[in-house]
PDB file of N, CA and C in Angstrom:
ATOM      1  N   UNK A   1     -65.514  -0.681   7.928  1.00  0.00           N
ATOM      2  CA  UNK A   1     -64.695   0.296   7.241  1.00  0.00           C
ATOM      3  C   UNK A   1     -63.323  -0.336   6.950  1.00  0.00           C
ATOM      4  N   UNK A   2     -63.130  -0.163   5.535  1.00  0.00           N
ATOM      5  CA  UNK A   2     -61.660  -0.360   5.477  1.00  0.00           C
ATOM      6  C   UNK A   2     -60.495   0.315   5.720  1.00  0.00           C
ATOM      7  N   UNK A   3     -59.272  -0.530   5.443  1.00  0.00           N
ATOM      8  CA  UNK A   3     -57.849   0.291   5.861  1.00  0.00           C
ATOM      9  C   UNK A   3     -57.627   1.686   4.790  1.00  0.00           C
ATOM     10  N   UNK A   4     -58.323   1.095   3.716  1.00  0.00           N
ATOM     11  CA  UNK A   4     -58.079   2.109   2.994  1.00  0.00           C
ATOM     12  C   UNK A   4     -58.475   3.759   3.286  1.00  0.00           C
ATOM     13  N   UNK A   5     -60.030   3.480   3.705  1.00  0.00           N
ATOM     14  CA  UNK A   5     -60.994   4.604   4.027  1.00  0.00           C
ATOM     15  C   UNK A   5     -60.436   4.865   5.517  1.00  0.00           C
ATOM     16  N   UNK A   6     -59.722   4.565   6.270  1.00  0.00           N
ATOM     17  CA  UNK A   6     -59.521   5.086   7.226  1.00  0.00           C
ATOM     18  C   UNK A   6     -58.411   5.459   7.299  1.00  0.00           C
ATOM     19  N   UNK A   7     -57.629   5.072   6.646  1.00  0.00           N
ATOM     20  CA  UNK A   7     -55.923   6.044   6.225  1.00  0.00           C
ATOM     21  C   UNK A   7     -56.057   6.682   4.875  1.00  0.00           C
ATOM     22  N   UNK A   8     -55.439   7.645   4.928  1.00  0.00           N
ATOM     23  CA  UNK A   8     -55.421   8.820   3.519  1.00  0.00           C
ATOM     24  C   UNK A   8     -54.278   8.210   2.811  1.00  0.00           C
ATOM     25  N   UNK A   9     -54.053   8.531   1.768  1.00  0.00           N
ATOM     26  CA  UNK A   9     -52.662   7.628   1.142  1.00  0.00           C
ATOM     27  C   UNK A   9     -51.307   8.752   1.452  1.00  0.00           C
ATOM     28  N   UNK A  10     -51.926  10.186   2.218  1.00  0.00           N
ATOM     29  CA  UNK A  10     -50.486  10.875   2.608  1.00  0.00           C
ATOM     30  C   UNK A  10     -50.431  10.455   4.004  1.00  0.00           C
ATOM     31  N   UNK A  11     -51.140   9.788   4.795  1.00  0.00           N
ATOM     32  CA  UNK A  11     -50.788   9.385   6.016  1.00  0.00           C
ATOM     33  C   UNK A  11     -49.800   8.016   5.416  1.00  0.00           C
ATOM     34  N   UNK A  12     -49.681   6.797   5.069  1.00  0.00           N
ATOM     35  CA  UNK A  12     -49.043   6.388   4.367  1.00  0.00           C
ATOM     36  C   UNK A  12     -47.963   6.834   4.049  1.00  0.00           C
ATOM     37  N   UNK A  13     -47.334   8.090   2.873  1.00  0.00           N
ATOM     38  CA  UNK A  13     -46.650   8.511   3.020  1.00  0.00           C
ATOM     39  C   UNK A  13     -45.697   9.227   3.900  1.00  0.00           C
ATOM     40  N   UNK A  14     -46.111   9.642   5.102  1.00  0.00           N
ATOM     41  CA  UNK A  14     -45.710  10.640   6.369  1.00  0.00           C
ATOM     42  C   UNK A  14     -45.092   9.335   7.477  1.00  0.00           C
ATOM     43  N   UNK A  15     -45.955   8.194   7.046  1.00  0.00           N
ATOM     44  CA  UNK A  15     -45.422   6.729   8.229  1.00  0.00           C
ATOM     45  C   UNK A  15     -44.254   6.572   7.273  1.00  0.00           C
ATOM     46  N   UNK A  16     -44.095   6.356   6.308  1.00  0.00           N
ATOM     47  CA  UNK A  16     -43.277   5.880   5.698  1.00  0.00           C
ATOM     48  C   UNK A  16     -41.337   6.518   5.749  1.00  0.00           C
ATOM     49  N   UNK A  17     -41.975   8.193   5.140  1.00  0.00           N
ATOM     50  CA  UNK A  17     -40.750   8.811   5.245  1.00  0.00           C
ATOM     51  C   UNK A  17     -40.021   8.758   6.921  1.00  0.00           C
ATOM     52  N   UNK A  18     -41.240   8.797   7.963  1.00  0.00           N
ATOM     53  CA  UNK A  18     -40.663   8.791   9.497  1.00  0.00           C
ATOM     54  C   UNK A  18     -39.742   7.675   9.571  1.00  0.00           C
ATOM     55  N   UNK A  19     -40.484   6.369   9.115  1.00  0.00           N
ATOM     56  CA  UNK A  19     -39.577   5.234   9.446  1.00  0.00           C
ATOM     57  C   UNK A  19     -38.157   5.479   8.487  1.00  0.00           C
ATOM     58  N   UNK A  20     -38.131   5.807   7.444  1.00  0.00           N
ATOM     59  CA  UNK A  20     -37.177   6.243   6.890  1.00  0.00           C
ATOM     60  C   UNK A  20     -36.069   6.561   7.128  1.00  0.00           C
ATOM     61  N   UNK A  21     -36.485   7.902   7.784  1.00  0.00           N
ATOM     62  CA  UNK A  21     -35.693   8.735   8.603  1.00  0.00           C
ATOM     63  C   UNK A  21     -34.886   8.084   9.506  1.00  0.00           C
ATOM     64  N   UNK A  22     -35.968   7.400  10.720  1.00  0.00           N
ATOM     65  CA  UNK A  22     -35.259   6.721  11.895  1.00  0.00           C
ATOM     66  C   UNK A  22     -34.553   5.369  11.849  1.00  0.00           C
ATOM     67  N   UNK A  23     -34.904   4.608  10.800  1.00  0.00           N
ATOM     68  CA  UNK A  23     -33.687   3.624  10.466  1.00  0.00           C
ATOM     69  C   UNK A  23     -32.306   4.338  10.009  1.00  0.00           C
ATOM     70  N   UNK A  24     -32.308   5.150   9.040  1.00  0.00           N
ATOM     71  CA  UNK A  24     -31.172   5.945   8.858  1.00  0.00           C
ATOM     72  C   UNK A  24     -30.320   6.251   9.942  1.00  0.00           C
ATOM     73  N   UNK A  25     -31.154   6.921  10.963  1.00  0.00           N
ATOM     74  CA  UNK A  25     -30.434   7.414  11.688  1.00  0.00           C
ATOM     75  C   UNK A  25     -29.816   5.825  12.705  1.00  0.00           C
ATOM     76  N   UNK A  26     -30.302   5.208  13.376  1.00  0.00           N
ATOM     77  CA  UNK A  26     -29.956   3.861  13.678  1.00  0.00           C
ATOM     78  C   UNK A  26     -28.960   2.833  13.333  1.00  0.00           C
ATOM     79  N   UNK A  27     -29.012   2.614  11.494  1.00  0.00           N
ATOM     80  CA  UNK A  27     -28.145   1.805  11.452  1.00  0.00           C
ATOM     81  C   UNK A  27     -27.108   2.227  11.319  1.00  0.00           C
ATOM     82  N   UNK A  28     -26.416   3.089  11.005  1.00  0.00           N
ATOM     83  CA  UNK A  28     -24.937   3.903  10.871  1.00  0.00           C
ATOM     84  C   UNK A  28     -24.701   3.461  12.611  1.00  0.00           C
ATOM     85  N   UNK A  29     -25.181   3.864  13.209  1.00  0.00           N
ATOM     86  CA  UNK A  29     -25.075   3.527  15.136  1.00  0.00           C
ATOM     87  C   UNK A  29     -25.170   2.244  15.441  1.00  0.00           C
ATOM     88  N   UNK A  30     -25.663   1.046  14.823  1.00  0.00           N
ATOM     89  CA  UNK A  30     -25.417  -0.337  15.033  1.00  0.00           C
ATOM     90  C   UNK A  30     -24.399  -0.350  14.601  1.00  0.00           C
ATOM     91  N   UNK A  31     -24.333  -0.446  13.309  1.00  0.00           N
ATOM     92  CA  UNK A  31     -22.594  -0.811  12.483  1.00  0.00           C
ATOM     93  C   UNK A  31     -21.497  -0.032  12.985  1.00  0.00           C
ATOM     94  N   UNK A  32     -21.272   1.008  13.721  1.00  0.00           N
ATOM     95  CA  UNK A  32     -20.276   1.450  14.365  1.00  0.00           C
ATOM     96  C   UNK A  32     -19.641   1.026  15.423  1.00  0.00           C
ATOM     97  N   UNK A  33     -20.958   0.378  15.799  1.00  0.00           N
ATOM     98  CA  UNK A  33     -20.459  -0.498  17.464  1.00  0.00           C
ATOM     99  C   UNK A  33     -20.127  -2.026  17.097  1.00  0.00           C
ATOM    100  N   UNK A  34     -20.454  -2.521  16.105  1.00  0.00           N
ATOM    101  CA  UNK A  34     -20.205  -4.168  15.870  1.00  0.00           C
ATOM    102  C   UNK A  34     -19.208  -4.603  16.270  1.00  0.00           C
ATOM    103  N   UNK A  35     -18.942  -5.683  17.092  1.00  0.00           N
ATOM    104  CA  UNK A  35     -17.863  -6.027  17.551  1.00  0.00           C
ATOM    105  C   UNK A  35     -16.946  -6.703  16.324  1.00  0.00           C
ATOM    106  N   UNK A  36     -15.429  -6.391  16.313  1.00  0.00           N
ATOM    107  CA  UNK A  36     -15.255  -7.244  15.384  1.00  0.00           C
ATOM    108  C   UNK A  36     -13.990  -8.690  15.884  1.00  0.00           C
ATOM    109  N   UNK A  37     -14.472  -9.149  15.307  1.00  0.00           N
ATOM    110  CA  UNK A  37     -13.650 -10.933  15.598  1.00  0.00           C
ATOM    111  C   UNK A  37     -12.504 -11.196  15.622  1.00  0.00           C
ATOM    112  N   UNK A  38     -11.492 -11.326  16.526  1.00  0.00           N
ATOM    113  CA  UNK A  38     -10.112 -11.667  16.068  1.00  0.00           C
ATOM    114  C   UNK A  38     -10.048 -13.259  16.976  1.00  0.00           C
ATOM    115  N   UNK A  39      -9.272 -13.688  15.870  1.00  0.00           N
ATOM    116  CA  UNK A  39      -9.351 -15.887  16.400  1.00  0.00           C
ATOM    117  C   UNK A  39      -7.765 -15.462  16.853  1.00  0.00           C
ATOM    118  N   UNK A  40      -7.518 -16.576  17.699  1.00  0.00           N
ATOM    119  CA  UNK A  40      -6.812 -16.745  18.270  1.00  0.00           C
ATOM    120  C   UNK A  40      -6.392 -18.303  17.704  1.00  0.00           C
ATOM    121  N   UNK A  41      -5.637 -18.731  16.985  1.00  0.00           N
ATOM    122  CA  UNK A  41      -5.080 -19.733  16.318  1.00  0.00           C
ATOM    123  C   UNK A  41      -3.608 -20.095  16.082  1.00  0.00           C
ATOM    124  N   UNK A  42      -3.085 -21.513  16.203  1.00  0.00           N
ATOM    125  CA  UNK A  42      -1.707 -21.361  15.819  1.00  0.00           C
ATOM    126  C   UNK A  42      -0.599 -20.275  16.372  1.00  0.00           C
ATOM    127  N   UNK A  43      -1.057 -19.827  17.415  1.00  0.00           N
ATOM    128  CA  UNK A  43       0.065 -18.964  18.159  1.00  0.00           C
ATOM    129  C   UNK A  43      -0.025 -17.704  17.559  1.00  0.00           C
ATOM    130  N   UNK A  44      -1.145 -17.207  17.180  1.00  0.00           N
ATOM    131  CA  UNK A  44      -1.300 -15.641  15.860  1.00  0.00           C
ATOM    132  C   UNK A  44      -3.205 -15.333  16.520  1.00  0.00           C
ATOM    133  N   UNK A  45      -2.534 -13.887  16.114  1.00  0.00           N
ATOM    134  CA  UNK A  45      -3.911 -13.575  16.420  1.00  0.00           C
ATOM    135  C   UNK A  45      -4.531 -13.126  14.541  1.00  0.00           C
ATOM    136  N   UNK A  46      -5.833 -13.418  14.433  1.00  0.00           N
ATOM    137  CA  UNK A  46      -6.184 -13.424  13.021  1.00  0.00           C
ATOM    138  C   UNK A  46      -7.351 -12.339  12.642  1.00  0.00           C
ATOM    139  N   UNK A  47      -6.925 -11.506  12.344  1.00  0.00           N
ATOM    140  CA  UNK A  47      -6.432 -11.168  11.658  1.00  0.00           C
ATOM    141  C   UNK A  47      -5.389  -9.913  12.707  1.00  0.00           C
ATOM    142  N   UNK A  48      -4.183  -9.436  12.466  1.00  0.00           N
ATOM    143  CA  UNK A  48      -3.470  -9.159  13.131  1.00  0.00           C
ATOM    144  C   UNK A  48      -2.931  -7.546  13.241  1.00  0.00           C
ATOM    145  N   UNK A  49      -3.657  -7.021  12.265  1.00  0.00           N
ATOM    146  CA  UNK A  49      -3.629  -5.518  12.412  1.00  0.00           C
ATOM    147  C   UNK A  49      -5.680  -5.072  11.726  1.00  0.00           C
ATOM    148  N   UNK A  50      -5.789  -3.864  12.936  1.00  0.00           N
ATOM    149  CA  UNK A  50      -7.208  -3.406  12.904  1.00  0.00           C
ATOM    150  C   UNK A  50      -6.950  -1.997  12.997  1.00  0.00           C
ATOM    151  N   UNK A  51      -8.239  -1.498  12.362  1.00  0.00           N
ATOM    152  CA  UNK A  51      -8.338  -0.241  12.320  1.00  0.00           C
ATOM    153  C   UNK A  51     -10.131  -0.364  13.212  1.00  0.00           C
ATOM    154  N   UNK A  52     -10.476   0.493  13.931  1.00  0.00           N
ATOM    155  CA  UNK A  52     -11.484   0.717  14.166  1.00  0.00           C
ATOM    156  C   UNK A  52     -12.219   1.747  14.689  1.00  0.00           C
ATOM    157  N   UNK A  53     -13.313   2.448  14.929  1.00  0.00           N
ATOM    158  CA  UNK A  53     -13.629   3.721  15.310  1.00  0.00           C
ATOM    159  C   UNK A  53     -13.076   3.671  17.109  1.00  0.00           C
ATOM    160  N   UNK A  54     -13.109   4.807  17.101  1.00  0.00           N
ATOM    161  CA  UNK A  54     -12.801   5.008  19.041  1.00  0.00           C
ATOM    162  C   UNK A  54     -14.192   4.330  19.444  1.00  0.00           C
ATOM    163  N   UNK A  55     -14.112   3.942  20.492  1.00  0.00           N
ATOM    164  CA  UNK A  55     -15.418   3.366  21.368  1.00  0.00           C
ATOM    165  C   UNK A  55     -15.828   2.023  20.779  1.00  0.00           C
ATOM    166  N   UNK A  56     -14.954   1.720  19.625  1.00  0.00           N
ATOM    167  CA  UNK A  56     -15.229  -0.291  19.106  1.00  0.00           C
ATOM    168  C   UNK A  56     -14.560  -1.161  20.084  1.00  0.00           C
ATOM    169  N   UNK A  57     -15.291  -1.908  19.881  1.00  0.00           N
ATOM    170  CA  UNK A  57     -15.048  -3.296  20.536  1.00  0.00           C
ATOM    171  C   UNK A  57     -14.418  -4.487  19.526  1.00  0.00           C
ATOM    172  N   UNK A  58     -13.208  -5.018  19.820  1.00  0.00           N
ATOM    173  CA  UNK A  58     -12.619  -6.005  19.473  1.00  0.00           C
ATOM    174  C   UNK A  58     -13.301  -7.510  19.873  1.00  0.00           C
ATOM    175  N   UNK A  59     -13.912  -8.622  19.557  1.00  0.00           N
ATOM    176  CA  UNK A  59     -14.076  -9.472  20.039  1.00  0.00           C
ATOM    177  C   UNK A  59     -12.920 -10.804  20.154  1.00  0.00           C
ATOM    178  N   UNK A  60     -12.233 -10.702  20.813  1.00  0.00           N
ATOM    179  CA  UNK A  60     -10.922 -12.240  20.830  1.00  0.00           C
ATOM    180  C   UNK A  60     -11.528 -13.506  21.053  1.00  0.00           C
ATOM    181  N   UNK A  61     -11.270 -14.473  20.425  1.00  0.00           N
ATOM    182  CA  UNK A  61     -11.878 -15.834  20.602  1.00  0.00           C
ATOM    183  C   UNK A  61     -10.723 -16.744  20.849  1.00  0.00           C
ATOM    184  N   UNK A  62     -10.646 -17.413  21.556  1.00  0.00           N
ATOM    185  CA  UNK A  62      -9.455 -18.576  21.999  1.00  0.00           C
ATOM    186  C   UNK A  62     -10.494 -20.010  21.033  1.00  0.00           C
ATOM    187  N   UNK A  63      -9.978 -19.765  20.039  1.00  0.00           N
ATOM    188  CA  UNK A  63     -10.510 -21.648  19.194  1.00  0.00           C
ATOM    189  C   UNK A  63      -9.169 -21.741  18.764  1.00  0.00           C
ATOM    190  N   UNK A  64      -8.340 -21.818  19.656  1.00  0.00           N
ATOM    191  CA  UNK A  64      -6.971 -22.700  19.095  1.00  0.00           C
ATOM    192  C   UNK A  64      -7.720 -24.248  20.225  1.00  0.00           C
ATOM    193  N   UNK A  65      -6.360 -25.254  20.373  1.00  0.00           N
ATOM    194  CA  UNK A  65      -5.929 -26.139  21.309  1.00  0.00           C
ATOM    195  C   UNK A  65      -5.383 -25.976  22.157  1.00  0.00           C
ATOM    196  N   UNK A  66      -4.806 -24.317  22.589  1.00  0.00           N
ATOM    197  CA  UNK A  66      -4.271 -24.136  23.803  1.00  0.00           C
ATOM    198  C   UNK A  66      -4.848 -22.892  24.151  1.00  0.00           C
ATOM    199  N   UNK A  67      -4.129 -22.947  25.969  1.00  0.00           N
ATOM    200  CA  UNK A  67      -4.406 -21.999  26.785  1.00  0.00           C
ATOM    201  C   UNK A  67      -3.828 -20.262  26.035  1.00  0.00           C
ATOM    202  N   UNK A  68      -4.602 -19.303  25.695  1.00  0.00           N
ATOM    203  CA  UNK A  68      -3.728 -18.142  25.304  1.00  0.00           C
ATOM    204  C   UNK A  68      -4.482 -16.937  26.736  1.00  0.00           C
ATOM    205  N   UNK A  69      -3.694 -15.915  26.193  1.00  0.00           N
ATOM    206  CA  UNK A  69      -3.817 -14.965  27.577  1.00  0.00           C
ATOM    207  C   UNK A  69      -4.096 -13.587  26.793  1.00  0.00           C
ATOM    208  N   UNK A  70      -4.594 -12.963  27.073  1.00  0.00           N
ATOM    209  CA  UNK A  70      -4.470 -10.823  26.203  1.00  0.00           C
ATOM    210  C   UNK A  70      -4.494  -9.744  27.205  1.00  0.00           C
ATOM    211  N   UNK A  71      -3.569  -9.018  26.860  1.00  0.00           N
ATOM    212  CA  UNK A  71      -3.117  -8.067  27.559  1.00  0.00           C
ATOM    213  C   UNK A  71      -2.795  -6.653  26.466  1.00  0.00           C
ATOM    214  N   UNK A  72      -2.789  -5.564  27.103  1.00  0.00           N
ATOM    215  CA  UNK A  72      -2.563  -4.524  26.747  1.00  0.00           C
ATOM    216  C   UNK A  72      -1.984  -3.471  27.818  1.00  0.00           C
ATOM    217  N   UNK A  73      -0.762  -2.917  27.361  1.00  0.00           N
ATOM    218  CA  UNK A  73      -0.483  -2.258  28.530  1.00  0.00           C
ATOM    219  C   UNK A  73       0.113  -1.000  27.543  1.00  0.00           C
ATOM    220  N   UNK A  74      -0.414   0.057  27.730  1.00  0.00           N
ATOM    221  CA  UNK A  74      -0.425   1.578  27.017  1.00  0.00           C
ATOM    222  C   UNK A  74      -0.731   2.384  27.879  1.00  0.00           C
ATOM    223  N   UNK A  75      -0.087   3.912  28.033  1.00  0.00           N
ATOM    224  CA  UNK A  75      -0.310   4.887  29.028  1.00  0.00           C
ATOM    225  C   UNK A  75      -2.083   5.063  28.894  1.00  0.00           C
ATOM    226  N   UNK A  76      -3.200   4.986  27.932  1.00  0.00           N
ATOM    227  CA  UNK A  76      -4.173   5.287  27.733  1.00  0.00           C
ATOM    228  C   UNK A  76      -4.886   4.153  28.373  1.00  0.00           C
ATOM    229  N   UNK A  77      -4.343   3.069  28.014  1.00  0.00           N
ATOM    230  CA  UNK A  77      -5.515   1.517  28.554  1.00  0.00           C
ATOM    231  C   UNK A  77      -4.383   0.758  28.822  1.00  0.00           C
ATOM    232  N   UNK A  78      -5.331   0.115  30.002  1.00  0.00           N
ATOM    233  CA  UNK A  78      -4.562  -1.216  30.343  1.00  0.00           C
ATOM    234  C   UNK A  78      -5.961  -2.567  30.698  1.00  0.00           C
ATOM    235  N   UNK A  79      -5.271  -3.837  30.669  1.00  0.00           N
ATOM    236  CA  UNK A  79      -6.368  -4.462  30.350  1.00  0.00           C
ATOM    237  C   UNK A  79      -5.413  -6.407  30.497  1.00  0.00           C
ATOM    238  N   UNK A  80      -5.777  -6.653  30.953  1.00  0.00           N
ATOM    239  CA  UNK A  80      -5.367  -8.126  31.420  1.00  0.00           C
ATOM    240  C   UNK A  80      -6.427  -9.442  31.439  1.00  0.00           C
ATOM    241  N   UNK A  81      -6.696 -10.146  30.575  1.00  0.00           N
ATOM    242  CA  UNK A  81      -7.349 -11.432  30.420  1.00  0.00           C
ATOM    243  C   UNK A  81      -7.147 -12.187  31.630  1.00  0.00           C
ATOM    244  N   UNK A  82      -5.734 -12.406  31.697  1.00  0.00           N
ATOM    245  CA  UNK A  82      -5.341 -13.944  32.755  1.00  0.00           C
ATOM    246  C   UNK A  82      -5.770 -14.854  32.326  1.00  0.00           C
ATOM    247  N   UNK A  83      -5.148 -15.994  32.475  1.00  0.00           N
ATOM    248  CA  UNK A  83      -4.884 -17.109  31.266  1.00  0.00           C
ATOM    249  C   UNK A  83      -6.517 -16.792  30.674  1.00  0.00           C
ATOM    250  N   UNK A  84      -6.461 -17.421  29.641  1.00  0.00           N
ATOM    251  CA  UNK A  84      -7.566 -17.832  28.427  1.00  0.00           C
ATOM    252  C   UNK A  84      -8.027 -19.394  28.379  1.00  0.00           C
ATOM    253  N   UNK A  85      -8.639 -19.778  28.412  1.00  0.00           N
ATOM    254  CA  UNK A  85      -9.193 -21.199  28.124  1.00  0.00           C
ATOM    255  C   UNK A  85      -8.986 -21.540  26.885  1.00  0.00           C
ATOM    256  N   UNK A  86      -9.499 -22.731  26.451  1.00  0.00           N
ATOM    257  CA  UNK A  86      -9.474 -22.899  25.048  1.00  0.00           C
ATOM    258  C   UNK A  86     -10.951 -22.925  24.463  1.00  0.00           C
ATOM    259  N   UNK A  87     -12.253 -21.790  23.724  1.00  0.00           N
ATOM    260  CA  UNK A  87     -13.202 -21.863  24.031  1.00  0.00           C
ATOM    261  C   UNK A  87     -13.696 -20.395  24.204  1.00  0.00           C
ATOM    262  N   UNK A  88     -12.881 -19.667  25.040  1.00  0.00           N
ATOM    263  CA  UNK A  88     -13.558 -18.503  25.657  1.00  0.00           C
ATOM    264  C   UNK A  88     -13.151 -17.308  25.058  1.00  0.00           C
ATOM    265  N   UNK A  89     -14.196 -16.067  25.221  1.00  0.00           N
ATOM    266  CA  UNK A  89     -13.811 -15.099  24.465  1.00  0.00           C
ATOM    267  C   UNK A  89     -13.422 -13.951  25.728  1.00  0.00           C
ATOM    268  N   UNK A  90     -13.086 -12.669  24.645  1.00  0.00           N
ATOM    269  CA  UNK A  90     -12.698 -11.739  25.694  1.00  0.00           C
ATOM    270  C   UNK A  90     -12.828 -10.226  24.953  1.00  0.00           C
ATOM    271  N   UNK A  91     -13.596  -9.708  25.001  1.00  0.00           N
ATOM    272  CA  UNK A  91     -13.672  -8.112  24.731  1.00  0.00           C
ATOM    273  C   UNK A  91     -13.298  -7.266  25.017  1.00  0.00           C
ATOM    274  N   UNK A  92     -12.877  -6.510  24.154  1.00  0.00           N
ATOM    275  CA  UNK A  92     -11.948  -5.637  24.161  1.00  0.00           C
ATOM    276  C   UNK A  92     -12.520  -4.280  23.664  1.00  0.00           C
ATOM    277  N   UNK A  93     -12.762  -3.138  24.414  1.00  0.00           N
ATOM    278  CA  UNK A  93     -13.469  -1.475  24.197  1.00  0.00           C
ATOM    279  C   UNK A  93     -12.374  -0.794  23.942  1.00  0.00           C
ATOM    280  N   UNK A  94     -11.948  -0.425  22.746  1.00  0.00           N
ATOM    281  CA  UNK A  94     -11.123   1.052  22.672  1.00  0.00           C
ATOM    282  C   UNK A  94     -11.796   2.262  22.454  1.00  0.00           C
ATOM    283  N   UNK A  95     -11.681   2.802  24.138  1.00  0.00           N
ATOM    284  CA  UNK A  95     -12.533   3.765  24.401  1.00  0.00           C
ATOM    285  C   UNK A  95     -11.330   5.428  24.200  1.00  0.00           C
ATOM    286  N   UNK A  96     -10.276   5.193  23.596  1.00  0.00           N
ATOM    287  CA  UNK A  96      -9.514   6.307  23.039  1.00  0.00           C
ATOM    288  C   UNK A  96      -8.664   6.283  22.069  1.00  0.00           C
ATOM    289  N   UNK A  97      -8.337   7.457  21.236  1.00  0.00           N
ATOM    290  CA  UNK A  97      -7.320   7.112  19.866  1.00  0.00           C
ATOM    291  C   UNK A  97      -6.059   6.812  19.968  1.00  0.00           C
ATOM    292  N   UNK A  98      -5.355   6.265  19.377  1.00  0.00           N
ATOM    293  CA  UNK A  98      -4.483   5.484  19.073  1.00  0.00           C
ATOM    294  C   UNK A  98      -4.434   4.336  19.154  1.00  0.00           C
ATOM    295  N   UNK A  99      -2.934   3.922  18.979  1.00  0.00           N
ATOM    296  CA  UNK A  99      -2.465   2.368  18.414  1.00  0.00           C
ATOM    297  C   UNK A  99      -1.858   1.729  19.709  1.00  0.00           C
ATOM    298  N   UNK A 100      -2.583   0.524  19.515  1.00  0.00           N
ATOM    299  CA  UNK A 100      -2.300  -0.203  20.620  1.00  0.00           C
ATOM    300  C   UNK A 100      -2.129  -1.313  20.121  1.00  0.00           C
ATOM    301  N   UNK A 101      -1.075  -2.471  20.935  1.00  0.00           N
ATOM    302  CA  UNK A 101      -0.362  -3.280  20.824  1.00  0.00           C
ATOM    303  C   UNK A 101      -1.050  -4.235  21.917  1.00  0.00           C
ATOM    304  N   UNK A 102      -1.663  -5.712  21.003  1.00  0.00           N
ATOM    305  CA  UNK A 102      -2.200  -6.369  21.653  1.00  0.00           C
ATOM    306  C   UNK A 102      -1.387  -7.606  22.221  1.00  0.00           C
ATOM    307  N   UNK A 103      -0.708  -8.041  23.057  1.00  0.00           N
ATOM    308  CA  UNK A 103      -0.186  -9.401  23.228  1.00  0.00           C
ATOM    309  C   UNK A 103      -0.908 -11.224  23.829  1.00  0.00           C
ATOM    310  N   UNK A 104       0.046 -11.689  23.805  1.00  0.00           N
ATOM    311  CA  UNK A 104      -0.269 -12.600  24.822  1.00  0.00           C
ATOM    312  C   UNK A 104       0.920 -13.541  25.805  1.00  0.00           C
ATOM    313  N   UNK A 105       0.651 -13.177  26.996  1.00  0.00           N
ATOM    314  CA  UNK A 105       2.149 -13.416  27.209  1.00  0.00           C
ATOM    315  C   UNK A 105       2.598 -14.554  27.955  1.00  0.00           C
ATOM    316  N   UNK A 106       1.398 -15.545  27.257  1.00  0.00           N
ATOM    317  CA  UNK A 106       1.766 -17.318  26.822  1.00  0.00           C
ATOM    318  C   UNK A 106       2.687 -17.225  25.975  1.00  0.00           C
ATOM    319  N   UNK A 107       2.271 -16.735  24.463  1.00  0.00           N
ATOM    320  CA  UNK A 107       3.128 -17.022  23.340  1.00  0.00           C
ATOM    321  C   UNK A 107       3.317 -15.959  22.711  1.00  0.00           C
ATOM    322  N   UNK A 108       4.948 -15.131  23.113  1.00  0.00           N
ATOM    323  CA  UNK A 108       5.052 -13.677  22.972  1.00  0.00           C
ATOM    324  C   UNK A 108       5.464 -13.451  21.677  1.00  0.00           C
ATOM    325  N   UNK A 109       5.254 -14.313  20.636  1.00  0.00           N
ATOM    326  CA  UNK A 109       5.307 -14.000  19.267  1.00  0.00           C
ATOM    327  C   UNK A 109       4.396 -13.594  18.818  1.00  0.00           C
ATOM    328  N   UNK A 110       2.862 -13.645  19.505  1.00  0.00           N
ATOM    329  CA  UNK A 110       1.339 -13.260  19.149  1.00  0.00           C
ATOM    330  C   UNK A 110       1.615 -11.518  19.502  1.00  0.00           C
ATOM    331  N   UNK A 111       0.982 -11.364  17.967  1.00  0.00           N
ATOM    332  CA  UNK A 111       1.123  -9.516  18.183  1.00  0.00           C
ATOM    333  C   UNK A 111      -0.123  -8.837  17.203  1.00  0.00           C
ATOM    334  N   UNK A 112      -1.027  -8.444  18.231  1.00  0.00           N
ATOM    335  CA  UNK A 112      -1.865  -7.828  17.255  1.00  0.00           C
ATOM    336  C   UNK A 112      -2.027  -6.212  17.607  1.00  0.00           C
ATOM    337  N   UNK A 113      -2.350  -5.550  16.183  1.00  0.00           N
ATOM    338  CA  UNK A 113      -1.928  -3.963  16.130  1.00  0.00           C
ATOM    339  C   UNK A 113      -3.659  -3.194  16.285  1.00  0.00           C
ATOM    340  N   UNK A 114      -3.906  -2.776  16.978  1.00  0.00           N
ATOM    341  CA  UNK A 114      -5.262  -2.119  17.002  1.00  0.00           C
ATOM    342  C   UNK A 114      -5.007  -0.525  16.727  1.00  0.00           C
ATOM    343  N   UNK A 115      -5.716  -0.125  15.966  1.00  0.00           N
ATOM    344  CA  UNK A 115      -5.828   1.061  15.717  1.00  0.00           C
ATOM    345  C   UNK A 115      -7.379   1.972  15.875  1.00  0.00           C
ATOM    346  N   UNK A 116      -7.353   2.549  17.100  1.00  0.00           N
ATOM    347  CA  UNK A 116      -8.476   3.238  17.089  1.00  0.00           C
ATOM    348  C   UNK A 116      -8.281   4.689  16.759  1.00  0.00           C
ATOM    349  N   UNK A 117      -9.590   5.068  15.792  1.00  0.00           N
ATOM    350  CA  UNK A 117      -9.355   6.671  15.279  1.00  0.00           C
ATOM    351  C   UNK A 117     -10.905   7.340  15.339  1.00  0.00           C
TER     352      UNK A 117
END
C-alpha cells in the first residue's frame, strides 16, 4: 500500500496547518531570547547603546588585547565580571525594565547604555 492510499490528502492538510501553527508560535519565542553581541574593543564597548526586551540577554565578548572587566551597579541589578581575560565572554540577563549603565572599571571611559522594556 502506498503513502498515498493510506493518508487522505486532508490528513496532509490538518499535519500541515498544525505544524504551522506551532512554528509560529515558537519562533517569535526563539528570537526574543537571542542573545545579542557586544565586542569589547579599543577601550569601547560595540555597539554602545541597546534596546532590548525585559528577560534578554546581552552577550559581552573581550576580543580586544587587553584585560577588560563589566559591571553594573543599579538599585534593580547588580552584577560584577572581575577582571575579563582577553578571549572570554560574559552574559548578561536583564531580567527588569529600565536603563542600565554598563561599565568597566579597567577603562572607565567604556560606557555602554542597555535599555530593557
Amino acid at each position: 500500500m502506498t503513502l498515498r492510499k493510506l493518508f487522505r490528502k486532508s490528513d496532509f492538510t490538518a499535519t500541515a496547518l498544525a505544524l504551522a501553527v506551532f512554528f509560529a508560535a515558537i519562533v517569535p519565542l526563539a528570537n526574543a531570547t537571542a542573545p545579542i553581541t557586544v565586542s569589547q574593543r579599543n577601550r569601547s564597548f560595540n555597539p554602545d547603546i541597546l534596546t532590548i526586551p525585559v528577560g534578554g540577554v546581552v552577550h559581552i565578548v573581550n576580543d580586544d588585547r587587553v584585560t577588560h572587566h563589566v559591571y553594573v551597579d543599579s538599585p534593580t541589578m547588580k552584577f560584577d565580571s572581575g577582571e575579563q581575560p582577553v578571549g572570554t565572554t560574559v552574559d548578561l540577563e536583564f531580567d527588569h525594565a529600565g536603563t542600565f549603565r554598563v561599565l568597566c572599571a579597567i577603562h572607565p571611559t567604556m560606557h555602554l547604555l542597555v535599555t530593557a522594556k
